[in-house]
N, C-alpha and C. Protein backbone atom coordinates (compact mmCIF):
# COMPACT_ATOMS: atom_id res chain seq x y z
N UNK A 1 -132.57 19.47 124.91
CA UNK A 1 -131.79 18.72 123.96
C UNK A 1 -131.54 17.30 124.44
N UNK A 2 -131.58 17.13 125.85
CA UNK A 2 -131.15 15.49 126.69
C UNK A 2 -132.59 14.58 126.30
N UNK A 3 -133.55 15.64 125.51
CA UNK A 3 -135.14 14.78 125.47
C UNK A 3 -135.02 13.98 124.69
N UNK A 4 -134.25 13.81 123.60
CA UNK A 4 -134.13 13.59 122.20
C UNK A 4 -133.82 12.06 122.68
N UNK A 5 -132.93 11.75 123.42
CA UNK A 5 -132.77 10.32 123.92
C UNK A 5 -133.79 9.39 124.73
N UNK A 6 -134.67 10.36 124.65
CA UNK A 6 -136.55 9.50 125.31
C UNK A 6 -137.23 9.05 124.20
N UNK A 7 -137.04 9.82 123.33
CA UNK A 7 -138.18 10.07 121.87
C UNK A 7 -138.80 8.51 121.93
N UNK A 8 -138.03 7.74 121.75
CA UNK A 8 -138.42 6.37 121.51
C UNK A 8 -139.06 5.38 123.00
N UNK A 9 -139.46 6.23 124.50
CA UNK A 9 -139.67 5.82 125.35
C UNK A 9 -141.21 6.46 125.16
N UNK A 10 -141.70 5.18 125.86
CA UNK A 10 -143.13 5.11 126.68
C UNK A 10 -143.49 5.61 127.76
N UNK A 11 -144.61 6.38 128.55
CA UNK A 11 -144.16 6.75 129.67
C UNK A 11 -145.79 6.36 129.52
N UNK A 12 -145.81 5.09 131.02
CA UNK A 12 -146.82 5.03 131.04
C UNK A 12 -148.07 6.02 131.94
N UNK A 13 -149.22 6.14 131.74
CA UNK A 13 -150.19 7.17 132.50
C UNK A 13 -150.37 6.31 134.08
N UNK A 14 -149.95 6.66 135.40
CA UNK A 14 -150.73 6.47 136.29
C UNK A 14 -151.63 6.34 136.07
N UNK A 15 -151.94 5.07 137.31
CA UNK A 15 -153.76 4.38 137.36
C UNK A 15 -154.40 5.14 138.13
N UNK A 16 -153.55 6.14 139.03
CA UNK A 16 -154.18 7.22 140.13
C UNK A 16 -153.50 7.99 140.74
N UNK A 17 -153.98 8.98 140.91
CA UNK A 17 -153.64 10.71 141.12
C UNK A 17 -153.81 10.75 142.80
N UNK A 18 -152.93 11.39 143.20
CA UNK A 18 -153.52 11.41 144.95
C UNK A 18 -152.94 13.10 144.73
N UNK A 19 -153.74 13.83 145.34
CA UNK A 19 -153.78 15.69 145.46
C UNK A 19 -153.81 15.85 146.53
N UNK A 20 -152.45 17.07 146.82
CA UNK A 20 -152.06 17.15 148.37
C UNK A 20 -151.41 18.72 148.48
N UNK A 21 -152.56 19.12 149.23
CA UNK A 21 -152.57 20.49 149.79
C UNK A 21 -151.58 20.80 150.28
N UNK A 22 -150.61 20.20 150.97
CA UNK A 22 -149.57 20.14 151.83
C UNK A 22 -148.17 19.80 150.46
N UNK A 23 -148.51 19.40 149.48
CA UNK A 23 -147.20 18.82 148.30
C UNK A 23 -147.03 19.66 148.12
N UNK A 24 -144.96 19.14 147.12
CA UNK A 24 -144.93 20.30 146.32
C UNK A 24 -145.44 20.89 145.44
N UNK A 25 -146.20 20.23 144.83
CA UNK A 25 -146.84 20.90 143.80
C UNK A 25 -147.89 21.75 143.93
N UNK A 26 -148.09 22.26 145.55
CA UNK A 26 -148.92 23.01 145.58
C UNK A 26 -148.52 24.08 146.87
N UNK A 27 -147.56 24.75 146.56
CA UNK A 27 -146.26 26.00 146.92
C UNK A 27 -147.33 27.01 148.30
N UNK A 28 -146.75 27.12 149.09
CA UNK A 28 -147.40 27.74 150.10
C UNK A 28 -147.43 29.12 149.36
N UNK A 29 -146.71 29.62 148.54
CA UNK A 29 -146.40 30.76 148.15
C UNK A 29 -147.85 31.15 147.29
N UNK A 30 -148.74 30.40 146.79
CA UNK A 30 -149.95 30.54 146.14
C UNK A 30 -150.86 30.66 146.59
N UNK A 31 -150.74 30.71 148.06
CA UNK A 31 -151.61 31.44 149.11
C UNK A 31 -152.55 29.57 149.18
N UNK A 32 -153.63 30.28 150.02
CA UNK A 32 -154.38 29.16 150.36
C UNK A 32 -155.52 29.20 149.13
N UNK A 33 -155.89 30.08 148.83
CA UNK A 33 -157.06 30.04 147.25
C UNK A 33 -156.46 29.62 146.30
N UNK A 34 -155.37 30.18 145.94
CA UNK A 34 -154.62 29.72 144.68
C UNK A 34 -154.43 28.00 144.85
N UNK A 35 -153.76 27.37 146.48
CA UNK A 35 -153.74 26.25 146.39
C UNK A 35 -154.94 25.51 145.85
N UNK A 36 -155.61 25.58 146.83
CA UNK A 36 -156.99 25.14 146.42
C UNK A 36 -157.90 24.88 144.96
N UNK A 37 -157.70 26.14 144.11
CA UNK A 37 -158.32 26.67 142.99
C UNK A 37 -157.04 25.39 141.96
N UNK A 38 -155.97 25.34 142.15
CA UNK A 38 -155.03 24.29 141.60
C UNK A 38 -155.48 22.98 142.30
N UNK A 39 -155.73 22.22 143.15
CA UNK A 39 -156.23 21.43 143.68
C UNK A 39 -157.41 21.07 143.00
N UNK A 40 -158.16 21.93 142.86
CA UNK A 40 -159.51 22.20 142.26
C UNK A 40 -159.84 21.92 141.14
N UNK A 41 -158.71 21.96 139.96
CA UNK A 41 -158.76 22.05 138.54
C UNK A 41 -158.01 20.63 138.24
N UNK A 42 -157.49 20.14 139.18
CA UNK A 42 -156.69 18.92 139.08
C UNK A 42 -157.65 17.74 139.36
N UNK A 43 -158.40 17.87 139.87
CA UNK A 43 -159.76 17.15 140.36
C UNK A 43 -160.65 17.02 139.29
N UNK A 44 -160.88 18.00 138.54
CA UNK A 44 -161.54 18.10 137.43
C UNK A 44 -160.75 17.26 135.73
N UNK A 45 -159.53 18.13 136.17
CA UNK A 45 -158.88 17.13 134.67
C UNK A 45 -158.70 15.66 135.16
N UNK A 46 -158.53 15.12 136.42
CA UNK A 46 -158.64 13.48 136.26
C UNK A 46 -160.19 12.88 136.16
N UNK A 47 -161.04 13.78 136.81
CA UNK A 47 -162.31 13.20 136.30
C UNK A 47 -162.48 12.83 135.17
N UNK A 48 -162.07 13.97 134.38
CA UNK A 48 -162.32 13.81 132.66
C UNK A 48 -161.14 12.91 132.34
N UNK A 49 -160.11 12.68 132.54
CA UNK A 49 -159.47 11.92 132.45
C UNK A 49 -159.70 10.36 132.38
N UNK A 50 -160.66 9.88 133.37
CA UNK A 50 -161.49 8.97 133.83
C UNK A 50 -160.42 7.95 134.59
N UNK A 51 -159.47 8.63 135.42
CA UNK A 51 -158.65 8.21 136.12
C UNK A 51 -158.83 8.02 137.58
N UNK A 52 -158.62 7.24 138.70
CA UNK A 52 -159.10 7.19 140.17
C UNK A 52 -157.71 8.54 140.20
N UNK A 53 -158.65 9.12 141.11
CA UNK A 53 -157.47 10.66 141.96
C UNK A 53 -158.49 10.43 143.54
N UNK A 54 -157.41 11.29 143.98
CA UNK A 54 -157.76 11.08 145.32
C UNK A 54 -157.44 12.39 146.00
N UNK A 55 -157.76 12.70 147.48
CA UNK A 55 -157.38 14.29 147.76
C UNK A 55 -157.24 13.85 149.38
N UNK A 56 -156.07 14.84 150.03
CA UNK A 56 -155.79 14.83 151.40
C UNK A 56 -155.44 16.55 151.26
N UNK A 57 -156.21 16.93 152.79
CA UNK A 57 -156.17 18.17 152.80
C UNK A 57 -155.76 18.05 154.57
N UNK A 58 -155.86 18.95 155.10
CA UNK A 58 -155.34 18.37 156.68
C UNK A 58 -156.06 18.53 156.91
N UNK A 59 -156.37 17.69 158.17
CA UNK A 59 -157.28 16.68 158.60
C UNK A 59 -158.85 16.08 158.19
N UNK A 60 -158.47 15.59 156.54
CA UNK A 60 -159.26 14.85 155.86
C UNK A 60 -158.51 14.10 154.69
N UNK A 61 -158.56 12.94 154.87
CA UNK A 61 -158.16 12.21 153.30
C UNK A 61 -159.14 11.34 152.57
N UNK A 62 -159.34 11.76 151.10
CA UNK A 62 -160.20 10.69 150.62
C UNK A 62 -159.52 10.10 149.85
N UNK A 63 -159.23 8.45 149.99
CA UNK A 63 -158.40 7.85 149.25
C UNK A 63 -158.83 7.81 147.83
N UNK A 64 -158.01 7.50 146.53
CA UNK A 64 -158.62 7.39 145.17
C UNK A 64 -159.30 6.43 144.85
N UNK A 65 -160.31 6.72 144.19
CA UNK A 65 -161.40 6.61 143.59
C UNK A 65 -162.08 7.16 141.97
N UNK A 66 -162.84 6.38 141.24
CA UNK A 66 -162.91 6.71 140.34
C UNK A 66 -164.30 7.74 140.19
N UNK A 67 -164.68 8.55 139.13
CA UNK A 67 -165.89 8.33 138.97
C UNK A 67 -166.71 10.05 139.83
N UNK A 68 -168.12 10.00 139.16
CA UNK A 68 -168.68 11.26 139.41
C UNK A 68 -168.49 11.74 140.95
N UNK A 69 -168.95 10.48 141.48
CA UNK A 69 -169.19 10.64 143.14
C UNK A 69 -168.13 11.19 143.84
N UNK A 70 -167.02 10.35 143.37
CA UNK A 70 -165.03 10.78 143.87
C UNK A 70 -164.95 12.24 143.65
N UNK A 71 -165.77 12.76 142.58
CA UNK A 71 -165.29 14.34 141.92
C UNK A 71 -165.84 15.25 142.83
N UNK A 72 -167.23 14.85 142.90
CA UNK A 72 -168.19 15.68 144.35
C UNK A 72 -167.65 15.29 145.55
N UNK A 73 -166.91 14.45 145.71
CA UNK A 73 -166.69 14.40 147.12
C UNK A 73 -165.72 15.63 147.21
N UNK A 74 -164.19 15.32 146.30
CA UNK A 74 -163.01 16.11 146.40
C UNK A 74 -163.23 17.62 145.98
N UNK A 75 -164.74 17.95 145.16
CA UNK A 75 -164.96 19.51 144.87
C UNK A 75 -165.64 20.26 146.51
N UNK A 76 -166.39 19.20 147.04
CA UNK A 76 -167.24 19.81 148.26
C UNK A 76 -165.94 19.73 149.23
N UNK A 77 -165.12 19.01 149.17
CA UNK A 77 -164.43 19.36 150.52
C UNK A 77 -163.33 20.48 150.14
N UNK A 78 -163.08 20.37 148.99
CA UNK A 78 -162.42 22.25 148.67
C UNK A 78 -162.96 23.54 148.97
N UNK A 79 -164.45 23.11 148.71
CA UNK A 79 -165.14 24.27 148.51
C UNK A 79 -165.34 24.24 150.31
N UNK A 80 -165.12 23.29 151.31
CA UNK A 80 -165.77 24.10 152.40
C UNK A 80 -164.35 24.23 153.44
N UNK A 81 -163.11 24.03 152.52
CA UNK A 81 -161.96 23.67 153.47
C UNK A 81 -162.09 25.44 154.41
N UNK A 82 -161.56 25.20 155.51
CA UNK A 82 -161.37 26.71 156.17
C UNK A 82 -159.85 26.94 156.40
N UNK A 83 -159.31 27.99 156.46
CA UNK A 83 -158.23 28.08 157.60
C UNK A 83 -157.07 27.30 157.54
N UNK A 84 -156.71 26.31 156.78
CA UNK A 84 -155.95 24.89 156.91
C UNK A 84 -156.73 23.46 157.23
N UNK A 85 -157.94 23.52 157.95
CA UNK A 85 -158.34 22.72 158.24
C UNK A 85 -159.78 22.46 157.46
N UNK A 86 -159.90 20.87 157.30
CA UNK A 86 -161.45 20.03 156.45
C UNK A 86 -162.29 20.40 157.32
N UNK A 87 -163.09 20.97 156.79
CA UNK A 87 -164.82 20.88 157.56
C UNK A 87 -165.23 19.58 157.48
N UNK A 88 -164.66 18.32 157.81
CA UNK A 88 -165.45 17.06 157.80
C UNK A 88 -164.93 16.31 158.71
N UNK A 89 -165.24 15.48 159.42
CA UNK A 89 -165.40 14.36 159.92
C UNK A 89 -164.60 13.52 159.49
N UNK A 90 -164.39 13.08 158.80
CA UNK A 90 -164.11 11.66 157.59
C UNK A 90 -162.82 12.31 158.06
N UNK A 91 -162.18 11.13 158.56
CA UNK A 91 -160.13 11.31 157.75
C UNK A 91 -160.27 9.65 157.92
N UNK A 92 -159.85 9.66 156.54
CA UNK A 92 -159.40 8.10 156.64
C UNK A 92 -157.91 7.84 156.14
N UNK A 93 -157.21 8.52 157.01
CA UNK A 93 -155.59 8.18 156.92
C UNK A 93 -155.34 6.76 157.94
């Protein structure tokens, strides 16, 4: 009922998404697949979105970026995360 006093507000869209394994929005309680698989799908709706997102997982961050390449980067390093930790090289924190 307190929404009714927005009605007439703008809310503008972020220019970029940063996705974090470690945030709240991604609850230890959802296990480590569930995180991931949410991580995963969030990666996908800003692609289509055609928004820069970005992903930090521990010990790997890829800052945001737009575009096909950004999407394969942040799907391959989900798909090979282990244990808590990036199978990669790359941290550019």
């Amino acid at each position: 009922r307190h929404l009714r006093y927005l009605e007439d507000e703008t809310v503008p869209e972020p220019e970029s998404l940063f996705d974090d394994y470690a945030g709240r929005a991604t609850p230890a309680s959802l296990g480590s697949e569930g995180r991931l698989s949410r991580l995963a799908r969030w990666v996908i709706d800003a692609h289509a979105a055609a928004i820069s997102f970005g992903l930090r997982l521990p010990g790997l961050t890829l800052p945001p970026a737009p575009g096909d390449a950004q999407r394969d980067r942040c799907l391959e390093a989900l798909a090979q995360f282990e244990g808590g930790q990036a199978n990669d090289a790359r941290d550019d924190r």
